[in-house]
Protein backbone atom coordinates (compact mmCIF):
# COMPACT_ATOMS: atom_id res chain seq x y z
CA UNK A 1 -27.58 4.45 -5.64
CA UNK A 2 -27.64 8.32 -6.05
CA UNK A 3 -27.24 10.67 -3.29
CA UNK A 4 -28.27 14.03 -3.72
CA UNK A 5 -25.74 15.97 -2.81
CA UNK A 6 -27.67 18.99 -0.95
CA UNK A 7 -29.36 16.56 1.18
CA UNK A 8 -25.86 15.52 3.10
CA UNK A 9 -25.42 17.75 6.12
CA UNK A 10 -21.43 18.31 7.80
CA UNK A 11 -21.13 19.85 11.49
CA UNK A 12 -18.43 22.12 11.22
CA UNK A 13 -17.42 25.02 13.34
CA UNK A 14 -18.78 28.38 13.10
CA UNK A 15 -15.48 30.34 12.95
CA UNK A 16 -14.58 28.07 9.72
CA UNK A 17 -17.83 29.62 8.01
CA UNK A 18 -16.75 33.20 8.33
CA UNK A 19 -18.83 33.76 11.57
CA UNK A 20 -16.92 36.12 13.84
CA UNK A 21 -17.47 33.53 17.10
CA UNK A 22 -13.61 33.43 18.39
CA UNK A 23 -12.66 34.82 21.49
CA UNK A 24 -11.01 37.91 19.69
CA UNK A 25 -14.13 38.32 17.37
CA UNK A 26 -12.66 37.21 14.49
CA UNK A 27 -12.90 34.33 12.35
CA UNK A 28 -11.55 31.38 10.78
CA UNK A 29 -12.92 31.56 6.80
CA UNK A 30 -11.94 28.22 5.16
CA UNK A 31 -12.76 29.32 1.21
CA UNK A 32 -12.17 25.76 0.07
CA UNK A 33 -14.99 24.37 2.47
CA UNK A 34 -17.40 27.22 1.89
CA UNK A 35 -17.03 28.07 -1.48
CA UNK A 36 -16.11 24.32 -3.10
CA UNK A 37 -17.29 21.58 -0.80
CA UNK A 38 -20.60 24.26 0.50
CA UNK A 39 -22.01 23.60 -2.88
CA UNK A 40 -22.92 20.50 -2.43
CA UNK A 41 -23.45 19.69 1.49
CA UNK A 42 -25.53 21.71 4.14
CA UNK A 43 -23.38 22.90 7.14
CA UNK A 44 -24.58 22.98 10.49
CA UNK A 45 -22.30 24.87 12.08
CA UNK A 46 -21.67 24.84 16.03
CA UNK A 47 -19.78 26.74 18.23
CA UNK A 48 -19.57 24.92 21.65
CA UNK A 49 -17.82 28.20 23.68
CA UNK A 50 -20.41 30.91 22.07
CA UNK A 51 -23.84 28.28 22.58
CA UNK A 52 -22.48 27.35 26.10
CA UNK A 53 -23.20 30.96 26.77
CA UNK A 54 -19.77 32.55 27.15
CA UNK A 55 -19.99 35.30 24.68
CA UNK A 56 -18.21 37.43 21.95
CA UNK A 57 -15.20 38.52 22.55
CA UNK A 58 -14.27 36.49 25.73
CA UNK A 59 -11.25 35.70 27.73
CA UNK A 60 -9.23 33.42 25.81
CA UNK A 61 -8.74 29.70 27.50
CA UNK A 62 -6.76 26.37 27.35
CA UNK A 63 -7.00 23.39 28.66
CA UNK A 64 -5.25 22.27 32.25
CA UNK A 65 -4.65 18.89 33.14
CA UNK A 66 -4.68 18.84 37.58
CA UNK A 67 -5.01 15.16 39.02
CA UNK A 68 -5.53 13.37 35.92
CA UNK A 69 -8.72 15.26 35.35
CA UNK A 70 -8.71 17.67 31.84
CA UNK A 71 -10.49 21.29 32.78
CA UNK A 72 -10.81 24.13 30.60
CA UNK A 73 -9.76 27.67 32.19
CA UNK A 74 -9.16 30.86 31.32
CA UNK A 75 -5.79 32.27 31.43
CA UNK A 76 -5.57 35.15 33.19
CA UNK A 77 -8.20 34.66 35.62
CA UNK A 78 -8.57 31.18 36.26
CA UNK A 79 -12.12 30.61 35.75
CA UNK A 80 -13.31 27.25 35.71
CA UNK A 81 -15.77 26.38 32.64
CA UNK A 82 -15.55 22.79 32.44
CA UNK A 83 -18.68 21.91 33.88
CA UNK A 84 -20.68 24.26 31.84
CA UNK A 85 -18.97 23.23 28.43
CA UNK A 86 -19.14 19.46 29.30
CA UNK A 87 -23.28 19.27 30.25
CA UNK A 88 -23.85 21.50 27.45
CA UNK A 89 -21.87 19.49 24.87
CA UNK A 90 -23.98 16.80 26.03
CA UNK A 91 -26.75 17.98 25.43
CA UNK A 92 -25.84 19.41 22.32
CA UNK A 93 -24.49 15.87 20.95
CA UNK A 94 -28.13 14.39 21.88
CA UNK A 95 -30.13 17.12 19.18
CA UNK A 96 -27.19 16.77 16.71
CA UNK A 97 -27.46 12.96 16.15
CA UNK A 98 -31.09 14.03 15.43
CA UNK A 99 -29.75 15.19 12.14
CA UNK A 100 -28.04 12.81 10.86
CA UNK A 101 -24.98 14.23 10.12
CA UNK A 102 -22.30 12.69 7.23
CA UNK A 103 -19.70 13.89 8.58
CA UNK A 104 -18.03 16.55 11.04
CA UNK A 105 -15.02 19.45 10.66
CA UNK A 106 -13.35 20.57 14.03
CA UNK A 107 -11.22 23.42 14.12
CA UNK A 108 -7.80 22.34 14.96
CA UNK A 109 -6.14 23.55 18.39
CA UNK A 110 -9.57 24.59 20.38
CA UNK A 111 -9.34 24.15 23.36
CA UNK A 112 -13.17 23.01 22.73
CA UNK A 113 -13.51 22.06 19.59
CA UNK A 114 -10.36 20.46 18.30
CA UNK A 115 -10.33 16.74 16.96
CA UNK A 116 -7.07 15.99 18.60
CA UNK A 117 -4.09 18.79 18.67
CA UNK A 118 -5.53 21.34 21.48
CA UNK A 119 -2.46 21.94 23.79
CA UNK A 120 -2.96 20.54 27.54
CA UNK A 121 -1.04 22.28 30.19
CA UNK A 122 -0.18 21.23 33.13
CA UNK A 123 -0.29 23.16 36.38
CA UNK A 124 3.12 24.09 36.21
CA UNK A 125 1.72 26.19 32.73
CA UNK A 126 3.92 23.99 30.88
CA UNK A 127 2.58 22.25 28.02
CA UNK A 128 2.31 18.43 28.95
CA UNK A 129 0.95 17.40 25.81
CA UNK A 130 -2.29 17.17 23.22
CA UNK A 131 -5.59 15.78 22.62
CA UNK A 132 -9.04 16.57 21.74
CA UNK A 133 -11.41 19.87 22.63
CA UNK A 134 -14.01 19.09 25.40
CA UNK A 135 -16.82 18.97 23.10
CA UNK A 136 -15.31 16.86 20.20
CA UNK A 137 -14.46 14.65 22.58
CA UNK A 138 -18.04 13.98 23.80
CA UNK A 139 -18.98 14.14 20.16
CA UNK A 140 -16.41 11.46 18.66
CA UNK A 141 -17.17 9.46 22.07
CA UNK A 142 -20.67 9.23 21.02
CA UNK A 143 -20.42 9.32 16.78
CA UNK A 144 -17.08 7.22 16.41
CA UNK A 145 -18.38 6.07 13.78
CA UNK A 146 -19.27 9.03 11.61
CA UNK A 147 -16.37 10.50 9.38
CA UNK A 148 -14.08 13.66 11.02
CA UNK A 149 -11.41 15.65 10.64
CA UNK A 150 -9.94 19.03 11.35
CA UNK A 151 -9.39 22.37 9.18
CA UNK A 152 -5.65 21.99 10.10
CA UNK A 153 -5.42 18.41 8.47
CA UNK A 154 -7.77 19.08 4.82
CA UNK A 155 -4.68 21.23 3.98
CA UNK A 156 -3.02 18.00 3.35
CA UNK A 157 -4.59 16.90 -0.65
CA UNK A 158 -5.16 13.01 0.28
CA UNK A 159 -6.50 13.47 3.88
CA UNK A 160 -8.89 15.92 2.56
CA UNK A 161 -9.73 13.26 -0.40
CA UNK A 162 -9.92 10.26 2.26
CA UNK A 163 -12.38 12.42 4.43
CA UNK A 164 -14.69 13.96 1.34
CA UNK A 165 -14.70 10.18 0.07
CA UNK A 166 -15.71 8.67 3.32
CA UNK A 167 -18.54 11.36 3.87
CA UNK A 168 -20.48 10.59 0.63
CA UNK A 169 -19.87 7.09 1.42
CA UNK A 170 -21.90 7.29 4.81
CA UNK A 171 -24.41 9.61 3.16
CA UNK A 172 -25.26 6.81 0.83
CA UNK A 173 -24.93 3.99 3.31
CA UNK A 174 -27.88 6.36 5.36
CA UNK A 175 -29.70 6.22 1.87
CA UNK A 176 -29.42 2.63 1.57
CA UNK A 177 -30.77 1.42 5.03
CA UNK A 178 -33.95 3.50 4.69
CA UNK A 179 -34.89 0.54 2.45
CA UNK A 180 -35.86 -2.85 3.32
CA UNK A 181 -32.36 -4.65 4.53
CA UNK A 182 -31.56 -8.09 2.67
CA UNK A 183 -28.91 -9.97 1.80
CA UNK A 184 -29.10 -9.39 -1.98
CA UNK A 185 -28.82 -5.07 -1.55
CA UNK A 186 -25.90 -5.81 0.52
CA UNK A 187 -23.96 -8.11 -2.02
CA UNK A 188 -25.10 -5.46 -4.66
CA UNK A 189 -23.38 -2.41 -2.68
CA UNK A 190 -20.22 -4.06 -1.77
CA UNK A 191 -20.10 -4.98 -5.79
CA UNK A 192 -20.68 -1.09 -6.77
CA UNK A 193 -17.88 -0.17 -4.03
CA UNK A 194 -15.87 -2.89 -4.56
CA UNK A 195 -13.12 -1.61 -6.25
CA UNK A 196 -13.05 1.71 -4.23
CA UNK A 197 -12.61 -0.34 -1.02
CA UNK A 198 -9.63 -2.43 -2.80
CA UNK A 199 -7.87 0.79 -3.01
CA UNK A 200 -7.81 1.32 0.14
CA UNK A 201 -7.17 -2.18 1.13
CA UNK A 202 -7.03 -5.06 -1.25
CA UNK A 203 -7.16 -7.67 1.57
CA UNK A 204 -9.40 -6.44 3.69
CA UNK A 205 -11.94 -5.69 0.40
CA UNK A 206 -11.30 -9.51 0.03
CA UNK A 207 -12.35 -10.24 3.57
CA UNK A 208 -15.35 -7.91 3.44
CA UNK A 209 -16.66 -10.02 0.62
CA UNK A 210 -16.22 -13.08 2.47
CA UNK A 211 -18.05 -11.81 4.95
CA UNK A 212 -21.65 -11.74 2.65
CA UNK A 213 -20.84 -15.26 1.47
CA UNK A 214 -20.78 -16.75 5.14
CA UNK A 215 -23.52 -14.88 7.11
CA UNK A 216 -25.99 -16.69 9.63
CA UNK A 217 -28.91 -14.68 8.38
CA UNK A 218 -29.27 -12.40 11.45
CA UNK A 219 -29.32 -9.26 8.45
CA UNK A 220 -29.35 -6.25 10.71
CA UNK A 221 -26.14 -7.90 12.52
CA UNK A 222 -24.70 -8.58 9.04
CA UNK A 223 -25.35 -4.44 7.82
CA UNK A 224 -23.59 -3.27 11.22
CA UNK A 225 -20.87 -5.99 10.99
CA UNK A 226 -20.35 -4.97 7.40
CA UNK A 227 -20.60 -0.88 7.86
CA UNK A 228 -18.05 -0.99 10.72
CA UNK A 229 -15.30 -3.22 8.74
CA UNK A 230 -16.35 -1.03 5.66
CA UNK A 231 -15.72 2.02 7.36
CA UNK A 232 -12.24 0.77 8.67
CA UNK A 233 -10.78 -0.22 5.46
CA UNK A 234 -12.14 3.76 3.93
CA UNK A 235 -10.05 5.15 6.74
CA UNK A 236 -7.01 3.74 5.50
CA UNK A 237 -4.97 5.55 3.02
CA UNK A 238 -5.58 5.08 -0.67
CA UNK A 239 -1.82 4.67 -1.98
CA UNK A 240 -0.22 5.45 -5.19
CA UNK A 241 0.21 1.54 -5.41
CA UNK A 242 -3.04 1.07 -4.24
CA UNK A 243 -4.78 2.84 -7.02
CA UNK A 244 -2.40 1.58 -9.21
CA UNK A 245 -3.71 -2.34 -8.47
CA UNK A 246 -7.17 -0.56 -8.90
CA UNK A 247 -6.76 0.70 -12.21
CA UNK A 248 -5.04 -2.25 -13.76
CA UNK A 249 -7.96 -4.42 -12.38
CA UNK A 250 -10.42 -2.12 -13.89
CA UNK A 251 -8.38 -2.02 -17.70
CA UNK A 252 -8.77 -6.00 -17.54
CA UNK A 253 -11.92 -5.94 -18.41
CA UNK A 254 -11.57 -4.70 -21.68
CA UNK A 255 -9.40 -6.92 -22.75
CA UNK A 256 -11.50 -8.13 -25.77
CA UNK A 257 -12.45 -4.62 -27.24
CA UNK A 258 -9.44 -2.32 -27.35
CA UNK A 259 -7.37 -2.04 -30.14
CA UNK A 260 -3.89 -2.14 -29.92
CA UNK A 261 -3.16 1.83 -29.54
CA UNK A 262 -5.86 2.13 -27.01
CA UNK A 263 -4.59 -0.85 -24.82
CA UNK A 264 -0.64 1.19 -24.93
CA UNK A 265 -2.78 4.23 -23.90
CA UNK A 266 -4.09 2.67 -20.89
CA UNK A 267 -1.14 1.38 -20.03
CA UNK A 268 0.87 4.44 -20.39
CA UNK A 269 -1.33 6.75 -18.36
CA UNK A 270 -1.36 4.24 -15.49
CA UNK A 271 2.21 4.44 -15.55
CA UNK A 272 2.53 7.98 -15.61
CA UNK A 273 0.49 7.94 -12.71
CA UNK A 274 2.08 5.20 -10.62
CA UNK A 275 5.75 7.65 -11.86
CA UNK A 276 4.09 10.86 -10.26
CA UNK A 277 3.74 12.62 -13.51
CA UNK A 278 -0.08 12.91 -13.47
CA UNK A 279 -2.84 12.98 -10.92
CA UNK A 280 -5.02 10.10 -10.35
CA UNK A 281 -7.71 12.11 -12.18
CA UNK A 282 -5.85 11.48 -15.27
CA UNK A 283 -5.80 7.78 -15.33
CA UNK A 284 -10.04 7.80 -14.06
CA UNK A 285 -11.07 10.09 -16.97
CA UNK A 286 -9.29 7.99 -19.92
CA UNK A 287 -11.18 4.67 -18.06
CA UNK A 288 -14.49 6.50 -17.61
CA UNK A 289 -13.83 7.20 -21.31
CA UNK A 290 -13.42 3.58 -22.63
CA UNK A 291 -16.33 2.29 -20.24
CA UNK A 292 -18.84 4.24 -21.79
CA UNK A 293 -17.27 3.83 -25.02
CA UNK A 294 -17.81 -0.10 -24.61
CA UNK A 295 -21.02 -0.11 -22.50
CA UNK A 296 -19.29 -2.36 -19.70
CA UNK A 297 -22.26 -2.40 -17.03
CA UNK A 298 -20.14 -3.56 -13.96
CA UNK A 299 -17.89 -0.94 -14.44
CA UNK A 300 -20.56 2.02 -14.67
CA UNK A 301 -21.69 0.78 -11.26
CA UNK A 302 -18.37 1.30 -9.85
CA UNK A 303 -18.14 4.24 -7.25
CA UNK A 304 -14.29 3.97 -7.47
CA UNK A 305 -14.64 5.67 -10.93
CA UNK A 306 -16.91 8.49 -9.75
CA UNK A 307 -16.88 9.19 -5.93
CA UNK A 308 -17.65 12.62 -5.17
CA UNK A 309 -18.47 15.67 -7.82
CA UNK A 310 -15.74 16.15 -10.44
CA UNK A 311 -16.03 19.79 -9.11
CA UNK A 312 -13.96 19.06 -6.05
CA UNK A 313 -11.16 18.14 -7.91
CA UNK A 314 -9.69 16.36 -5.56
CA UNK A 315 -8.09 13.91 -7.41
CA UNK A 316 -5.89 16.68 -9.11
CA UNK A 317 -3.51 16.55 -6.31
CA UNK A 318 -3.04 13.00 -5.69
């Protein structure tokens, strides 16, 4: 199944769009996200201090933990603006899940909008320790099931690869359960994923397809039963060995039609891979190569060999 890639929509923060919505006036530009992933999502950016109604520039504030209870205040005058950013992150959470978002970026440390690093102080003005911005808390509370991260984190070359990979993932899940639910689309769309799901969890991919063989026919409970567990095994961390298990599975099926050189060549690039000397792009294109070359159907179904838009590159760095 194809997803076009303009129709996905990402929440992300204003500031990391260039829109001068901090406290100071300023911004937080993120080039990568606007000017490499922005080609092929729509953002829908939200800033839960400016929309609450507490303007440009502002008094900057923090969180302050008093009684077990989390407020947000300002810091030089005290003020109290919990109340108004919790009812209208509420509210605000209610019209988003209208539109069906793939995914969500926070912007790390906010004292409203971070995913989970925003210093809490305690009334002593020490900091006692970190969690989430008021209104990604009511949003993850409510979405927990819809792929997020931070700016802070997407630095890092495979969180930023697990998160873009998980997003086009739940765009085409939405894709697929516009259509009439069964039992036979199901078993076809864990076989086109199956081998991206085994490198993030061989087991668990195992487990997954167990699942589809023993159902009790109750097919709606079966497609939230399977997205859940799906989306659980995406979250975990595709390792080097990982892939590596991936891409050997993937060369045994051409075990009838290379010749000699190209079989060395296979295995030579997937060893250079699992040694750190190439990316895991390296390894993908020489595969993606011999499985058009050979017509191998099950393999040009496989999502594992083509993700997300080459453009991205994000399987240069890992």
């Amino acid at each position: 199944m194809q997803q076009e890639h303009n129709s996905i929509r990402l929440g992300i923060s204003r500031c990391l769009l260039g829109e001068k919505v901090r406290y100071d006036g300023n911004h937080k530009l993120d080039r990568y996200l606007v000017g490499t992933l922005g080609k092929f999502v729509q953002w829908v950016g939200v800033c839960p201090e400016v929309e609450s109604g507490l303007g440009v520039p502002r008094e900057p504030m923090r969180l302050v933990e008093k009684g077990g209870k989390v407020s947000l205040v300002t810091i030089n005058s005290a003020k109290d603006h919990t109340d108004t950013l919790v009812s209208w992150s509420k509210n605000s959470v209610k019209e988003l899940r209208k539109l069906n978002l793939a995914g969500f970026i926070f912007k790390c440390k906010s004292p409203s909008s971070a995913l989970r690093d925003a210093k809490i102080y305690g009334e002593n003005g020490y900091v006692q320790g970190k969690g989430p911005g008021l209104f990604a808390k009511e949003f993850i509370e409510r979405n927990s099931w819809i792929p997020a991260e931070d700016d802070g984190r997407l630095h890092d070359p495979a969180i930023r690869e697990n998160f873009i990979e998980r997003v086009f993932v739940y765009a085409r899940w939405c894709e697929l359960i516009k259509s009439k639910l069964s039992i036979d689309t199901l078993i076809n769309w864990h076989a086109d994923h199956k081998l991206q799901l085994m490198a993030h969890s061989p087991s668990k991919t195992t487990a997954l397809g167990n699942m589809l063989g023993t159902h009790d026919k109750r097919v709606k409970r079966l497609y939230y039963c399977y997205f859940f567990s799906m989306m659980q095994i995406l979250k975990e961390t595709a390792t080097v060995k990982k892939n590596v298990n991936a891409l050997q599975h993937i060369a045994g099926y051409f075990k009838s039609d290379l010749s000699k050189q190209e079989k060395q060549e296979i295995v030579e690039v997937i060893e250079n891979y699992h040694q750190s000397q190439v990316p895991l792009i390296v390894p993908i294109t020489l595969l993606n190569h011999f499985v058009r070359k050979y017509d191998k159907s099950y393999l040009l179904r496989q999502v594992y060999l083509n993700p997300h838009p080459l453009e991205l590159k994000l399987r240069t760095y890992i």
